[in-house]
Protein backbone atom coordinates (compact mmCIF):
# COMPACT_ATOMS: atom_id res chain seq x y z
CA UNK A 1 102.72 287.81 182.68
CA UNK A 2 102.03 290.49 180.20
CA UNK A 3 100.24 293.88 180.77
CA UNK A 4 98.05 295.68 178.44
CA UNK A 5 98.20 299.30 179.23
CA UNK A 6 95.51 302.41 177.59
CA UNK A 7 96.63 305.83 177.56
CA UNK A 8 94.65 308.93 178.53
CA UNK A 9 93.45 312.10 176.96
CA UNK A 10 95.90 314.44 175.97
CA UNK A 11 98.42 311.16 174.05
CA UNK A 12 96.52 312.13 170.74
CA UNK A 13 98.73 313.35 168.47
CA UNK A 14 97.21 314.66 164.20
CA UNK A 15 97.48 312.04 162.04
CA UNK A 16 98.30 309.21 164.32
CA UNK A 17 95.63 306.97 162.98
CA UNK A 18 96.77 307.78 159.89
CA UNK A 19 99.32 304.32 158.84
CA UNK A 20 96.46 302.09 160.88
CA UNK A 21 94.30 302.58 157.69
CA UNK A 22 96.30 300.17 155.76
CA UNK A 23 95.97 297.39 158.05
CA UNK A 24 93.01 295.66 156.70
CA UNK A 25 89.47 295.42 158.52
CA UNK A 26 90.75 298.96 160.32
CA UNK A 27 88.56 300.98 157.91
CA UNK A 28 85.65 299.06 158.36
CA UNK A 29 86.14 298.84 162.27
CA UNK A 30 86.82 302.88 162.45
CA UNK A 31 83.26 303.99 160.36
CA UNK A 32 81.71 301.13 163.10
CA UNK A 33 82.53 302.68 165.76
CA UNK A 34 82.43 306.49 164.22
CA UNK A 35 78.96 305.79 163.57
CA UNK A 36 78.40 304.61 167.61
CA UNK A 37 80.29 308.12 168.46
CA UNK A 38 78.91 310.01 165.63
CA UNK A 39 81.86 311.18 165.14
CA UNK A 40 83.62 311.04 161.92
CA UNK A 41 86.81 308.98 164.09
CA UNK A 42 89.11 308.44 161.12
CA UNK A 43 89.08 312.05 159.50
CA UNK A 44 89.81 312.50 163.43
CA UNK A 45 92.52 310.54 163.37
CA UNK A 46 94.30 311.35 159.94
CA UNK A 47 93.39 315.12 159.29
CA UNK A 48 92.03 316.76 162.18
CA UNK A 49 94.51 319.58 163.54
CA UNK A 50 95.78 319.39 166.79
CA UNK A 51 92.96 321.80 168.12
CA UNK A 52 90.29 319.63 166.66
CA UNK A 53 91.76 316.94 168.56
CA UNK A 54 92.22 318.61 171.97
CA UNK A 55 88.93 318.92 172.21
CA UNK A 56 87.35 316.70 174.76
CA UNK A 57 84.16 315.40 172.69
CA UNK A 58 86.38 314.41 169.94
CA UNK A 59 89.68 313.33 171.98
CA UNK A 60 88.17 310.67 174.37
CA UNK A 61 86.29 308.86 171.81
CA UNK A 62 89.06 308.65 169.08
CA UNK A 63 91.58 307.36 171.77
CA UNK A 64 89.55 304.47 172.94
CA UNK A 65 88.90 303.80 169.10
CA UNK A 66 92.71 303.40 168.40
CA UNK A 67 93.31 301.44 171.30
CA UNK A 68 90.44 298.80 170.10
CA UNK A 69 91.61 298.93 166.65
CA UNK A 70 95.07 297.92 167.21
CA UNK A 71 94.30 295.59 170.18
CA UNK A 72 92.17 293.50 167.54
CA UNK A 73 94.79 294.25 164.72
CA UNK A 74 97.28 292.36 167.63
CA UNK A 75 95.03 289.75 169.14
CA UNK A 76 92.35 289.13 167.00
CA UNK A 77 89.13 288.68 168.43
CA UNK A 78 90.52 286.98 171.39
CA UNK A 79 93.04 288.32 173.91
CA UNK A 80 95.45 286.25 174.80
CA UNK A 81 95.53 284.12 178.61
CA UNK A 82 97.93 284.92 181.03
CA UNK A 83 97.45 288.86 180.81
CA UNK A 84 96.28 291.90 183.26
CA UNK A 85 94.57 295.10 181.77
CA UNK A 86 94.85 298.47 182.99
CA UNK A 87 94.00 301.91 181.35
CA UNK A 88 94.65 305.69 182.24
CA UNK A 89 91.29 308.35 182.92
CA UNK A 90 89.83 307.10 179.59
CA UNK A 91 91.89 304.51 178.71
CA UNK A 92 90.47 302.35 181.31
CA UNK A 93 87.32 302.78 179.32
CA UNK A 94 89.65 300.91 176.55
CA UNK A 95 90.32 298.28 179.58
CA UNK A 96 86.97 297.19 180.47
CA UNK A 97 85.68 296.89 176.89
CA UNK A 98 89.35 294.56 176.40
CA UNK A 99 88.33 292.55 179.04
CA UNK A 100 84.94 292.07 178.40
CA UNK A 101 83.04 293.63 180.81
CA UNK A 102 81.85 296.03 178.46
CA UNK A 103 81.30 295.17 174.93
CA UNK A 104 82.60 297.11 172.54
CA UNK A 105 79.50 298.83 171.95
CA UNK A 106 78.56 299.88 175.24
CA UNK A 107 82.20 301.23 175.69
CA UNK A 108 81.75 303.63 172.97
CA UNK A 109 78.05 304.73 173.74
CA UNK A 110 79.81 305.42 177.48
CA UNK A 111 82.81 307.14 175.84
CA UNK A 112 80.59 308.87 173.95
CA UNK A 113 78.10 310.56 176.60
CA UNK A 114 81.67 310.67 179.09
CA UNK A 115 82.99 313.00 176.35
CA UNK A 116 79.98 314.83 175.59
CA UNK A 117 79.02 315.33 179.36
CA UNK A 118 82.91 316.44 180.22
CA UNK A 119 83.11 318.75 177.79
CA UNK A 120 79.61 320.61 178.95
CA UNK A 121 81.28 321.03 182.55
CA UNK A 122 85.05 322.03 181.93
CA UNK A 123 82.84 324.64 179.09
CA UNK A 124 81.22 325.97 182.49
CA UNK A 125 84.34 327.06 184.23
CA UNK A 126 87.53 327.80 182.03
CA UNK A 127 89.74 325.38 183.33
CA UNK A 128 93.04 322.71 182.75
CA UNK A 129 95.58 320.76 183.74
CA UNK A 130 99.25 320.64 184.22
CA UNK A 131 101.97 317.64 185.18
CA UNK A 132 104.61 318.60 187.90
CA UNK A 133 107.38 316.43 187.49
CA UNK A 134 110.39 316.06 190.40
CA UNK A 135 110.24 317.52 193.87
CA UNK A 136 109.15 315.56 196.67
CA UNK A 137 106.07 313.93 196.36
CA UNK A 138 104.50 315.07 199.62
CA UNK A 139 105.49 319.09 199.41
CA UNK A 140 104.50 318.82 195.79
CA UNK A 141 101.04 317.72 196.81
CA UNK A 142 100.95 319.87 199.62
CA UNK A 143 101.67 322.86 197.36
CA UNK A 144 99.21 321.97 194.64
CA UNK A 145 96.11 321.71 197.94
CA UNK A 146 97.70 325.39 198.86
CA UNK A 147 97.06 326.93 195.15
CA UNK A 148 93.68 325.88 195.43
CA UNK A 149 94.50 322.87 192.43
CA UNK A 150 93.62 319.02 193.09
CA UNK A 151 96.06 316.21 192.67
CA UNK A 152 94.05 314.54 189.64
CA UNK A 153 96.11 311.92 188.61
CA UNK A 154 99.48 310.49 190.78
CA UNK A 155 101.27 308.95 187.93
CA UNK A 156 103.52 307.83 189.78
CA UNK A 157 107.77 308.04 188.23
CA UNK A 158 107.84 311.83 190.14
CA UNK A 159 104.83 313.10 188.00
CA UNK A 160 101.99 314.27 189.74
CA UNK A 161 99.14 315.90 187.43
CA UNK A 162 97.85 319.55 189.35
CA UNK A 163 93.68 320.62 187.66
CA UNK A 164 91.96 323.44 188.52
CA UNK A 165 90.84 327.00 186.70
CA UNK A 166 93.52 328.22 184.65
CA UNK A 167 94.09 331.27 186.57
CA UNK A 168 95.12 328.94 189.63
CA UNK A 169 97.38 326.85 186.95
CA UNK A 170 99.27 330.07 186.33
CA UNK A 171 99.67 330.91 189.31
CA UNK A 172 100.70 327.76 190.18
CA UNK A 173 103.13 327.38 187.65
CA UNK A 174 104.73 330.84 188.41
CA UNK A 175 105.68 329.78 191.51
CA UNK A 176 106.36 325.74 191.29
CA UNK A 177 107.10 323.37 193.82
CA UNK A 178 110.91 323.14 195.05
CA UNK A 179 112.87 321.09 192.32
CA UNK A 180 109.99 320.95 190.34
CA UNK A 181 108.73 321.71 186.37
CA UNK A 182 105.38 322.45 185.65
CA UNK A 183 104.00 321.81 182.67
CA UNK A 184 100.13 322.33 181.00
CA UNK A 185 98.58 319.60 179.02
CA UNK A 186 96.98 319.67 176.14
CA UNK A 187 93.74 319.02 177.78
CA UNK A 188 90.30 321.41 177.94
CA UNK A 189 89.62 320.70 181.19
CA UNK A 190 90.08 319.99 184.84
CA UNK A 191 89.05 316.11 184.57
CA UNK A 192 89.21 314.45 188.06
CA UNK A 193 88.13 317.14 190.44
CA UNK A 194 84.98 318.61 191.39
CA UNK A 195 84.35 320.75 188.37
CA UNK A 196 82.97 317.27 186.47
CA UNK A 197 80.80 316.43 188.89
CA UNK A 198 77.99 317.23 186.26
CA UNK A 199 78.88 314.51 184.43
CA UNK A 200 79.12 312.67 187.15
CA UNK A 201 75.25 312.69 187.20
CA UNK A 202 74.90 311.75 183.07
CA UNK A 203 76.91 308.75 183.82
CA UNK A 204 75.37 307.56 186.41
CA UNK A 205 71.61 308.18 184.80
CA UNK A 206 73.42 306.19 181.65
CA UNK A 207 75.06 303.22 183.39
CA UNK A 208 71.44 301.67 184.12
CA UNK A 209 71.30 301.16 180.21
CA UNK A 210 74.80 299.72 179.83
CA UNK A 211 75.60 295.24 180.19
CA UNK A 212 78.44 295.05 182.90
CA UNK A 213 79.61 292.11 182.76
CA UNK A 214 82.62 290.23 185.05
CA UNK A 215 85.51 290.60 183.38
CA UNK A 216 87.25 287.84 181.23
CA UNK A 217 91.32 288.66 182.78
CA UNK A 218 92.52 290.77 185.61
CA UNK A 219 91.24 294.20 184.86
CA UNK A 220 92.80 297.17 187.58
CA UNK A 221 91.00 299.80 188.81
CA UNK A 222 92.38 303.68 188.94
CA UNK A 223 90.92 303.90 191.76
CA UNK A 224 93.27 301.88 193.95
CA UNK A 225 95.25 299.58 191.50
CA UNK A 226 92.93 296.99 192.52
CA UNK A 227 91.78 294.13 190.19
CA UNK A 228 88.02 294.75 189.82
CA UNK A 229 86.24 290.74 189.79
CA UNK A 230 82.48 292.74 189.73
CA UNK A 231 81.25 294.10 186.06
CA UNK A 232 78.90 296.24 187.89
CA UNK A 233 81.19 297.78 190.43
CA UNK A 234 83.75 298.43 188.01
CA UNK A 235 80.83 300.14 185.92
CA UNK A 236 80.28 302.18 188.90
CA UNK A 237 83.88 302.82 189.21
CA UNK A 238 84.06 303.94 186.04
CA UNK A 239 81.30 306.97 186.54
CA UNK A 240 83.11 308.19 189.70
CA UNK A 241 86.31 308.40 188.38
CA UNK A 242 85.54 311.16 186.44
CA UNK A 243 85.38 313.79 189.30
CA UNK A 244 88.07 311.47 191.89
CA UNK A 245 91.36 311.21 191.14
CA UNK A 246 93.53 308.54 189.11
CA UNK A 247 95.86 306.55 191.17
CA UNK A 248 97.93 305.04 188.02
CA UNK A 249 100.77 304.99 190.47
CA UNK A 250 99.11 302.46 192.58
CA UNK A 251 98.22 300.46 189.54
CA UNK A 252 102.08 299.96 188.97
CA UNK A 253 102.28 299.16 191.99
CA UNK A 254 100.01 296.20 191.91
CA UNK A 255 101.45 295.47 187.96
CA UNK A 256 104.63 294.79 190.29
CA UNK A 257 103.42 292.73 193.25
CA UNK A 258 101.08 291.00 190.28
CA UNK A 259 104.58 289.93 188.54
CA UNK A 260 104.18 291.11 185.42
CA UNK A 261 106.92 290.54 183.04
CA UNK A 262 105.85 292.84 180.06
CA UNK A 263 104.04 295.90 179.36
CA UNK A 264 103.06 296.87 176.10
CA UNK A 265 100.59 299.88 175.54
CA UNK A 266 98.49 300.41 172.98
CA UNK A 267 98.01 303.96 170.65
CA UNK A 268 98.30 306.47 171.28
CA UNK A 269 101.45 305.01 173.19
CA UNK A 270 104.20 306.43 174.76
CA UNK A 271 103.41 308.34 177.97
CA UNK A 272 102.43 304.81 179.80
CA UNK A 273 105.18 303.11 178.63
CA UNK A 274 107.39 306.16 179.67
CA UNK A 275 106.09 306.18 183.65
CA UNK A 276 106.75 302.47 183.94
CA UNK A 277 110.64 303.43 182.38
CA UNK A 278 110.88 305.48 185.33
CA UNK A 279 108.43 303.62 188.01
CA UNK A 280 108.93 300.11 187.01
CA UNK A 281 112.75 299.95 186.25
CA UNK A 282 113.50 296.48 184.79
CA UNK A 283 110.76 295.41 183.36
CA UNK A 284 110.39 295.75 179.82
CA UNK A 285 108.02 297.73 177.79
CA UNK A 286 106.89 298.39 174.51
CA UNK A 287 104.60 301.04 172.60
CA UNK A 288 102.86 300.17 169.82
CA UNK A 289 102.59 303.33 168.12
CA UNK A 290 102.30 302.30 164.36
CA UNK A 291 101.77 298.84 162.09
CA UNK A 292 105.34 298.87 161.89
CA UNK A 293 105.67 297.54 165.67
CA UNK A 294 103.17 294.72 164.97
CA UNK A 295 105.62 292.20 164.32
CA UNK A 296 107.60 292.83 167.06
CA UNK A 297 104.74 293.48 169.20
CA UNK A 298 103.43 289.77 168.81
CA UNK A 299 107.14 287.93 169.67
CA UNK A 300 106.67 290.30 172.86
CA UNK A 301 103.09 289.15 173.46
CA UNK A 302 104.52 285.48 172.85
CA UNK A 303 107.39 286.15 174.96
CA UNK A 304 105.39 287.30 178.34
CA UNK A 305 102.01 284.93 178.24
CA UNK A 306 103.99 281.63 177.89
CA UNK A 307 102.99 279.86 181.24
C-alpha cells in the first residue's frame, strides 16, 4: 500500500516551483489556480524571496498549489487504487482535495480564506513557532505547558513543535528541555493554539458554501490519525484544526497498523519524508522535490499499489 503524504507551512523554499514550469500543462494549472487565490502562485513560486514566502497569505496557498500540480503531473487526473492520503496543518488541505472530498476548487477558495483569516490573527498578537527535537517526550511537553507555549503539532520521530508569543519562544528556547534543541520556524504565527481561534470563526461561516464530499481512498485525519469516511466531518475537521493541535505522529501510527509499504510526499518534500526516516524505520520513502524524481517516482507508485 502506498501513502501520499502533504507537507505544511514553513517546507517552502524560493524558487522551488521554479523546474515544475517545464513540465507541460503546469503553467496553465498554476495561473488556474492563482486566479482562485488571487495570488500571482508562480511568480510565488519562482521569484518571490524567502520573506515573501514566509508570509502566511502567500505560503499556505502556494504549498497546496505545488502539491496539486505535481500530484496531477504523477497521476494524471486519476489517483491510483490501493493508496491512503494524509497531509500536515495545510497539507491536509492538499489531502482532501486528492481524495476528492473537496474539489480542487473549493480547496483553494478554503486555502485561500484559511490563509487570509490566519494571517489577520497571528498579525494581532506577535507570535511563532519553534520544533524541539530529543528529550523525553513527556518532560518536553510538560516544559513547553510550563513556558506558557502549546504543543501544536507532535510530529512524532522526537520532534515536538512548541507556539506561542515570541517572547515566550525566547524564553523558552533560552532555557530548553533536558537533551533537547530548540529551533524557530520559518512561520508568522502561532498556528494550532488559541491565538487562531478568529479564524476559526471565518472557516466555519465559509464551510456552509463549500461541496464535502466522501472521500474517493482512505484519507487520515490530524486530528487522531483516523481515516475520515464523512466529507462533511472531515470539512469540519478541517476548520478546527486550525486552533487544535496536529497529531501527525498518530497518523504514522495508523500509516503503520494500515500496512503501508511506501510513502512518497509531494513538494515541497522533505520534512515528511524525514519524520517517517526516523518514526517509521523500514519502510521506504521518497520526496518528490523536482521533475527530475518523476520517473522514479512512478516505478515507486507501481511498486507499492500492485495488489
Amino acid at each position: 500500500m502506498l501513502a501520499i503524504v502533504c507537507p505544511g507551512q514553513g517546507s517552502q523554499t524560493p524558487g522551488f516551483l521554479s523546474p515544475w514550469l517545464e513540465v507541460p500543462g503546469v503553467i496553465e494549472h498554476l495561473a488556474e489556480l492563482s486566479a482562485i487565490t488571487e495570488r500571482d502562485l508562480t511568480a510565488h513560486g519562482t521569484v518571490s524571496d524567502e520573506e515573501t514566502i514566509k508570509d502566511t497569505a502567500v505560503a499556505q496557498p502556494l504549498i497546496v498549489a505545488a502539491g496539486l500540480i505535481a500530484a496531477r503531473a504523477l497521476f494524471g487526473e486519476a489517483m491510483p487504487a490501493n493508496t491512503v492520503l494524509a497531509g500536515h496543518s495545510v497539507g491536509e488541505i492538499t489531502a482532501t482535495a486528492l481524495a476528492g472530498a473537496l474539489s480542487e476548487q473549493d480547496a483553494m477558495v478554503f486555502v485561500r480564506e484559511r490563509a487570509n483569516a490566519m494571517a489577520l490573527a497571528a498579525a494581532a498578537t506577535p507570535t511563532g513557532m519553534a520544533a524541539v527535537l530529543g528529550g523525553d517526550a513527556e518532560e518536553v511537553n510538560a516544559s513547553i505547558i510550563a513556558a506558557g507555549l502549546t504543543p501544536a503539532n507532535a510530529n512524532g520521530g522526537g520532534q515536538i513543535v512548541a507556539a506561542g508569543t515570541l517572547e515566550q519562544i525566547e524564553g523558552f528556547a533560552a532555557n530548553p528541555p533536558a537533551k533537547a534543541r530548540v529551533i524557530p520556524l520559518k512561520v508568522a504565527g502561532a498556528f494550532h493554539t488559541h491565538h487562531m481561534a478568529p479564524a476559526v470563526a471565518v472557516l466555519e461561516e465559509l464551510s456552509a458554501t463549500l461541496e464535502a464530499k466522501d472521500p474517493s481512498t482512505t484519507l487520515l485525519s490530524n486530528y487522531d490519525g483516523a481515516a475520515v469516511s464523512d466529507g462533511q466531518a472531515n470539512l469540519a475537521s478541517l476548520v478546527a484544526q486550525v486552533s487544535r493541535p496536529v497529531r501527525w505522529d498518530k497518523c504514522m501510527e495508523e500509516l503503520a497498523a494500515l500496512g503501508v509499504t511506501g510513502i512518497i510526499e509531494l513538494p515541497p518534500a522533505g520534512t515528511l519524508v524525514g519524520l517517517a526516516r526516523r518514526g517509521l524505520k523500514g519502510i521506504p520513502t521518497l520526496a518528490l522535490k523536482s521533475p527530475e524524481d518523476l520517473e522514479a517516482a512512478r516505478a515507486f507508485v507501481l511498486e507499492h499499489t500492485q495488489a
